[in-house]
N, C-alpha and C. Protein backbone atom coordinates (compact mmCIF):
# COMPACT_ATOMS: atom_id res chain seq x y z
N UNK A 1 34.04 67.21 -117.68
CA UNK A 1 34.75 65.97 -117.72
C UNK A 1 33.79 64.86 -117.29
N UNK A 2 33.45 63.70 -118.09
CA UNK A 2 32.61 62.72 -117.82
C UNK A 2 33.67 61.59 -116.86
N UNK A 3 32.81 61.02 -115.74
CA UNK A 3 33.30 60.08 -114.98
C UNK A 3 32.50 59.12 -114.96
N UNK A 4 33.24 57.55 -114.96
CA UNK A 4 32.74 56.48 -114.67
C UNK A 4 33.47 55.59 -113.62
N UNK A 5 32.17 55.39 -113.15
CA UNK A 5 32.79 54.88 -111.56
C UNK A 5 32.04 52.90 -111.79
N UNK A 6 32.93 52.29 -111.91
CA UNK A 6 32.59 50.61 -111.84
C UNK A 6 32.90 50.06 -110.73
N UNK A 7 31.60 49.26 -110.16
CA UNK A 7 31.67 48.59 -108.84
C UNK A 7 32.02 47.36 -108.91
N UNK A 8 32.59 46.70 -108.65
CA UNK A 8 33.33 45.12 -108.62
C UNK A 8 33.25 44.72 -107.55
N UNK A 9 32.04 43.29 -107.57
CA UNK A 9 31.48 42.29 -106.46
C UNK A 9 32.97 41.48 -106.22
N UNK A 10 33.52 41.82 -105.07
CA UNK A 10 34.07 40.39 -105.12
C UNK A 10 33.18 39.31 -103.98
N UNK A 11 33.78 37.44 -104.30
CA UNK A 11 33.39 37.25 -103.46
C UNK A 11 33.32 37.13 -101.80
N UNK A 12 32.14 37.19 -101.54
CA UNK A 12 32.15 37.35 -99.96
C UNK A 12 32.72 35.80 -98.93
N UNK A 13 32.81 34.60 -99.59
CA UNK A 13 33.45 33.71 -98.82
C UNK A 13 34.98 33.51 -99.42
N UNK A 14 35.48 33.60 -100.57
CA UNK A 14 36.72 33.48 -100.48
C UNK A 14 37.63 34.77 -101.03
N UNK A 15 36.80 35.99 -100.57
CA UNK A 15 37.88 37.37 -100.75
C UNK A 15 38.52 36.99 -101.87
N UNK A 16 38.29 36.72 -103.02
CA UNK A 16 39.31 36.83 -104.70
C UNK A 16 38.71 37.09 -105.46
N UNK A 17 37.60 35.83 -105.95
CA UNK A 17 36.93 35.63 -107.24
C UNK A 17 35.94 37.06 -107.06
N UNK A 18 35.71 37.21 -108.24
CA UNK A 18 34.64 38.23 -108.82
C UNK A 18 33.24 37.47 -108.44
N UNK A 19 32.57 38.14 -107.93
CA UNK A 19 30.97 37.64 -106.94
C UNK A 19 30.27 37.67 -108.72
N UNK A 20 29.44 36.74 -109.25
CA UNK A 20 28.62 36.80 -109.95
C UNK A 20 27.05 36.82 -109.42
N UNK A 21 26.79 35.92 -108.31
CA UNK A 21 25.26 36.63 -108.07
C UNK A 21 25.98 36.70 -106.96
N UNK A 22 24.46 36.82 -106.38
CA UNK A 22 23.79 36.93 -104.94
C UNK A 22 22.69 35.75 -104.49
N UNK A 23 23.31 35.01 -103.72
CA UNK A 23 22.76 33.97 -103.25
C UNK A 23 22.16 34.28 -101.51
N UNK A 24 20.59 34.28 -101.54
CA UNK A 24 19.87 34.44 -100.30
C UNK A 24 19.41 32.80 -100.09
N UNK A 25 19.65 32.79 -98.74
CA UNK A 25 19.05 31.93 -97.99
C UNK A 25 18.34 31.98 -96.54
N UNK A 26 17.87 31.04 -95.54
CA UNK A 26 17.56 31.63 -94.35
C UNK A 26 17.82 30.32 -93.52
N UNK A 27 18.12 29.92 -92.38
CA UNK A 27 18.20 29.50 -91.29
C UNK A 27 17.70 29.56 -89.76
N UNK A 28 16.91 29.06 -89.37
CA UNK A 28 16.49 29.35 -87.66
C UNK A 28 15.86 30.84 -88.41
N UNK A 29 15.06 31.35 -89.07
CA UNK A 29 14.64 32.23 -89.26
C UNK A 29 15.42 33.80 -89.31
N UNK A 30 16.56 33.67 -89.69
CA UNK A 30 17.42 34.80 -90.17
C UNK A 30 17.45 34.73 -91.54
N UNK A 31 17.62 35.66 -92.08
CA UNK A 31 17.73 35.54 -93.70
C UNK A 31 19.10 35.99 -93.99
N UNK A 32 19.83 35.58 -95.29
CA UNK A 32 21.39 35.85 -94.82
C UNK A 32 21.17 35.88 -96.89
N UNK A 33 22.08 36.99 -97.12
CA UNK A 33 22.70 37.13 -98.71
C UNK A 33 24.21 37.18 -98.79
N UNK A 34 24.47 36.58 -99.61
CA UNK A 34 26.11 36.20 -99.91
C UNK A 34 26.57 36.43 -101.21
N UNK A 35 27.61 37.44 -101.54
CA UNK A 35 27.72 37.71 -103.21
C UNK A 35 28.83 36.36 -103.19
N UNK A 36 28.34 35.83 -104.00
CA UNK A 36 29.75 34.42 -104.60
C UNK A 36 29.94 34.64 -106.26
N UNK A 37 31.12 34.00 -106.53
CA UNK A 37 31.18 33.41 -107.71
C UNK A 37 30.45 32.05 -108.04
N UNK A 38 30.31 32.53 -109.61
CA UNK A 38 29.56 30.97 -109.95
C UNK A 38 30.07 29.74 -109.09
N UNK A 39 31.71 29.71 -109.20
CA UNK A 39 31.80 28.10 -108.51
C UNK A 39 31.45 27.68 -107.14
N UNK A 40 31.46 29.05 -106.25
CA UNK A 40 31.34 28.60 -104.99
C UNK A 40 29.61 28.67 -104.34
N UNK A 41 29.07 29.64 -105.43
CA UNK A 41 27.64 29.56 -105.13
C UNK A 41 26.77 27.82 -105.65
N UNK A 42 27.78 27.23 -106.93
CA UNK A 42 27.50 25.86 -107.31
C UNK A 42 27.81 25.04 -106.13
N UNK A 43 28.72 25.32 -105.13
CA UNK A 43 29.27 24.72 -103.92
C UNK A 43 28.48 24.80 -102.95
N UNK A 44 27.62 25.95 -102.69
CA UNK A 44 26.79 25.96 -101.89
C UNK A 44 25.40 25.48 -101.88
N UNK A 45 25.26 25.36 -103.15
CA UNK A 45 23.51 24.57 -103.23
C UNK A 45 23.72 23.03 -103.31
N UNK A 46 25.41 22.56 -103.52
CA UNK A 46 25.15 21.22 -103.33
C UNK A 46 25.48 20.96 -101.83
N UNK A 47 25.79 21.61 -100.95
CA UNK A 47 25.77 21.72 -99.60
C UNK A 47 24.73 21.43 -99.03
N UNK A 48 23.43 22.72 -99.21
CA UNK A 48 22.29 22.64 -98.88
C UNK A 48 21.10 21.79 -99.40
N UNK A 49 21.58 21.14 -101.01
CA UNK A 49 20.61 20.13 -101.66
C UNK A 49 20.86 18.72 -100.59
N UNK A 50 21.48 18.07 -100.04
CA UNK A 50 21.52 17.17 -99.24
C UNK A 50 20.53 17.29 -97.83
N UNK A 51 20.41 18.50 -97.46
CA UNK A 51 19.44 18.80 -96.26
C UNK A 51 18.32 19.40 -96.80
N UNK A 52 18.64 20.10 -97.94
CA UNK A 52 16.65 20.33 -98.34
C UNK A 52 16.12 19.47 -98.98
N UNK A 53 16.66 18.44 -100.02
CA UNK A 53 15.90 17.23 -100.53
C UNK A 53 15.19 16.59 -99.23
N UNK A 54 15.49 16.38 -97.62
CA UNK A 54 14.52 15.82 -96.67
C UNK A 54 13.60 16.42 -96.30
N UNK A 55 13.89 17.88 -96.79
CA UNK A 55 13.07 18.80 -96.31
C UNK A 55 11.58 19.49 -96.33
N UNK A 56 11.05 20.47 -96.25
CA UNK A 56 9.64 20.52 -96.35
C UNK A 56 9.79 21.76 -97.35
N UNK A 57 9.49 22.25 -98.44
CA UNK A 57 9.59 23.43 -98.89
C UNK A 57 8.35 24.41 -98.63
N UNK A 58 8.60 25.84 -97.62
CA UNK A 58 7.81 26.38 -97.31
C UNK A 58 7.38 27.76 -98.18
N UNK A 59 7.89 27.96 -99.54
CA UNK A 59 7.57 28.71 -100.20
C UNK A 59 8.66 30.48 -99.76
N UNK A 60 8.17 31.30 -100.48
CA UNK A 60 9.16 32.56 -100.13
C UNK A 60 8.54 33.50 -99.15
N UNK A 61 7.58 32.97 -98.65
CA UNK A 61 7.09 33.65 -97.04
C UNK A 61 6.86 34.93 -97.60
N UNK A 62 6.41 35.92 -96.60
CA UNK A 62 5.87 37.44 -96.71
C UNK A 62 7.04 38.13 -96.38
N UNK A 63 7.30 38.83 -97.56
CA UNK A 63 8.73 39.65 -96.75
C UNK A 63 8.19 40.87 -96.41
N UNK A 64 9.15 41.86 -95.22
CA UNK A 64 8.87 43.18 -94.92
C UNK A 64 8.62 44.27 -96.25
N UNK A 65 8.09 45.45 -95.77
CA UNK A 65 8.57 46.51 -96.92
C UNK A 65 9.29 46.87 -97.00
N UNK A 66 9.65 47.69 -95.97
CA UNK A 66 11.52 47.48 -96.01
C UNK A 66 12.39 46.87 -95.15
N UNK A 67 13.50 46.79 -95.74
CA UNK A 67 14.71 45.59 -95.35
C UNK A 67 15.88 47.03 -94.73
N UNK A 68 15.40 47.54 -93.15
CA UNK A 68 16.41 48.55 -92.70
C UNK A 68 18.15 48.30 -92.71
N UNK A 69 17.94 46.87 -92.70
CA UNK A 69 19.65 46.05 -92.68
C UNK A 69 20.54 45.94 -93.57
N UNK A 70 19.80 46.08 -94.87
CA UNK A 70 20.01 45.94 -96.30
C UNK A 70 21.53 46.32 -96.70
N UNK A 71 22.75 45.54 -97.33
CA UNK A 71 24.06 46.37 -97.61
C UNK A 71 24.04 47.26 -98.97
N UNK A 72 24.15 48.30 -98.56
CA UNK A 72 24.24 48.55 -100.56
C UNK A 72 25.86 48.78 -100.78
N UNK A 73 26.10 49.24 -102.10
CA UNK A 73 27.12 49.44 -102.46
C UNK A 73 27.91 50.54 -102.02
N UNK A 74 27.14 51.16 -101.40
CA UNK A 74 28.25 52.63 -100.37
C UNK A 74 28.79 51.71 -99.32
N UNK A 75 27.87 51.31 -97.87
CA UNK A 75 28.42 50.32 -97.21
C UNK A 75 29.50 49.46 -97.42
N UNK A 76 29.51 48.80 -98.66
CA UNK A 76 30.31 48.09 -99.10
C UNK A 76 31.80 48.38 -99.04
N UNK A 77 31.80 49.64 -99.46
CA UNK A 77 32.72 50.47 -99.80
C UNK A 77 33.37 50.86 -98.59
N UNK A 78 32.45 51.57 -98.22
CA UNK A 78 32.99 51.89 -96.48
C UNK A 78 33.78 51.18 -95.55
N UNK A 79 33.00 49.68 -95.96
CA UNK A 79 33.47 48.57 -94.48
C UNK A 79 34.98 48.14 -95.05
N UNK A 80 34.91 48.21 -96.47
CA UNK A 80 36.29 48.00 -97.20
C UNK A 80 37.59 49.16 -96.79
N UNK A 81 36.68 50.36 -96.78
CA UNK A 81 37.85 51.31 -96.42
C UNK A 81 38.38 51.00 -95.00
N UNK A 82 36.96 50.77 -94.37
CA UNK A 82 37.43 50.77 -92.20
C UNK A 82 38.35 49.23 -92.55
N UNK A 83 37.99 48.18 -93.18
CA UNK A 83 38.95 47.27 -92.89
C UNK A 83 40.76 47.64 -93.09
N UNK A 84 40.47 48.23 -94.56
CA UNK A 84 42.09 48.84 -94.53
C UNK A 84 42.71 49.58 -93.95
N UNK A 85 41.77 50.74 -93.60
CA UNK A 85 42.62 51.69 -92.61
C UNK A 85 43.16 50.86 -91.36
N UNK A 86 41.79 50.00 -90.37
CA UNK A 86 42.06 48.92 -89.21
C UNK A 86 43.56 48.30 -90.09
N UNK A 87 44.06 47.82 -91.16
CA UNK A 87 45.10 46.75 -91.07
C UNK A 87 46.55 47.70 -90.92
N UNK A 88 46.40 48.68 -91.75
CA UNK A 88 47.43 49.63 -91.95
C UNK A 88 47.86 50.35 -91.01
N UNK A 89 46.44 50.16 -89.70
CA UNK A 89 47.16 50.86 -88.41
C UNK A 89 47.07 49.76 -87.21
N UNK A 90 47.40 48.92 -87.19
CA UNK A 90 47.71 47.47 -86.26
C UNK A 90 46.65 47.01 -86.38
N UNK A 91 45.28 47.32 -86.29
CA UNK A 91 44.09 46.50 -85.84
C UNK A 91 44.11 45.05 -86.49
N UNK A 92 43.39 44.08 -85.61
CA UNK A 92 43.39 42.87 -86.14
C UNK A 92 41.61 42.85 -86.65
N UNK A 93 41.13 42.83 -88.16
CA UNK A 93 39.98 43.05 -88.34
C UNK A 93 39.62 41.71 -89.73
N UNK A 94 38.91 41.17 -89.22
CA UNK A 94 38.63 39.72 -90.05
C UNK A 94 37.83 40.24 -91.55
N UNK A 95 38.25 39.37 -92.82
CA UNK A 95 37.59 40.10 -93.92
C UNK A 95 36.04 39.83 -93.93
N UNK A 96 35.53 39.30 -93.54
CA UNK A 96 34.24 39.73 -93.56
C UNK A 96 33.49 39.18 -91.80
N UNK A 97 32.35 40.01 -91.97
CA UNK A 97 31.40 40.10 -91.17
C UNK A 97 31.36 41.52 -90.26
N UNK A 98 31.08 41.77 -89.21
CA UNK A 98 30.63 42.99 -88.01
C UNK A 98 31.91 43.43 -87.81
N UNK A 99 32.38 44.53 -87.90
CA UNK A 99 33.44 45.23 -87.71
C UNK A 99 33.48 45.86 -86.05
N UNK A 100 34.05 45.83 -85.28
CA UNK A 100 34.11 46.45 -83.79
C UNK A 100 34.16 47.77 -83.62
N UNK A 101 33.08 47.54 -82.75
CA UNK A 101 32.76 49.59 -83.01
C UNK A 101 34.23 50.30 -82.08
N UNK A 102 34.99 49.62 -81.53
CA UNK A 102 35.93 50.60 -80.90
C UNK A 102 37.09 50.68 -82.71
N UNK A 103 37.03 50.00 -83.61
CA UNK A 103 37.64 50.00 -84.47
C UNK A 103 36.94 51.08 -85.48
N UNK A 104 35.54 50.89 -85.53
CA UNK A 104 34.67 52.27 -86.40
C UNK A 104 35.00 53.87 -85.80
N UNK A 105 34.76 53.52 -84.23
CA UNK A 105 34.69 54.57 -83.79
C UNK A 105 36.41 54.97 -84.06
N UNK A 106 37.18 54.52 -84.22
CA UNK A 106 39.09 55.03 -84.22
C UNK A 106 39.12 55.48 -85.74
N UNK A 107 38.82 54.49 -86.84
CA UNK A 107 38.18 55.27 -87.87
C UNK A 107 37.83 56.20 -88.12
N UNK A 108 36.41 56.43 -87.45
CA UNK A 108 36.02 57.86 -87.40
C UNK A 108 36.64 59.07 -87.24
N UNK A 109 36.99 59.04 -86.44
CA UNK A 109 38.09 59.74 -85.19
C UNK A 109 39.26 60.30 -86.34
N UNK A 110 39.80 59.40 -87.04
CA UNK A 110 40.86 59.60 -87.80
C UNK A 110 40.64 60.34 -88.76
N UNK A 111 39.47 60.26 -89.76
CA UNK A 111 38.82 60.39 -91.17
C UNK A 111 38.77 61.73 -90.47
């Protein structure tokens, strides 16, 4: 029996739209990626075009070899499952960002 398994970006700032890219940026020297939809990733470069037009452009710097932090699409998956299980059993767990390890670890525990 052949299986196909399709992954669907949604986006990461307003939890609905379907994420079309991946928009990287960096700040104070963190580097940060965000899956958006076209409109809100168009929302975000006219955000940041007002403070980088004064700005100095320093080129795409030396990146590491590897990126240990990196989300892939299992993660993805995962943090989606710990968020639902967290809602379905009282936890109060925000849709995106760092999930609370006493909430991973109850997760765990459960699975």
């Amino acid at each position: 029996m052949a299986r196909k398994v399709i992954v669907e970006l949604i986006d990461d700032y307003d939890g609905k739209s379907k994420a079309e890219e991946t928009v990287r940026f960096s700040l104070d020297g963190v580097e940060y990626e965000i899956d958006l939809s076209a409109k809100n990733a168009r929302k975000l470069r006219v955000v940041f075009e007002q403070w980088t037009a004064s700005g100095r452009r320093m080129g795409r710097g030396a990146r590491s070899k590897s990126r240990a932090t990196g989300r892939t699409v299992a993660n993805r998956e995962k943090t989606g499952a710990i968020r639902k299980w967290a809602r379905d059993n009282g936890y109060t767990v925000s849709s995106r960002g760092r999930i609370q390890a006493d909430i991973v670890e109850a997760y765990n525990k459960a699975s």
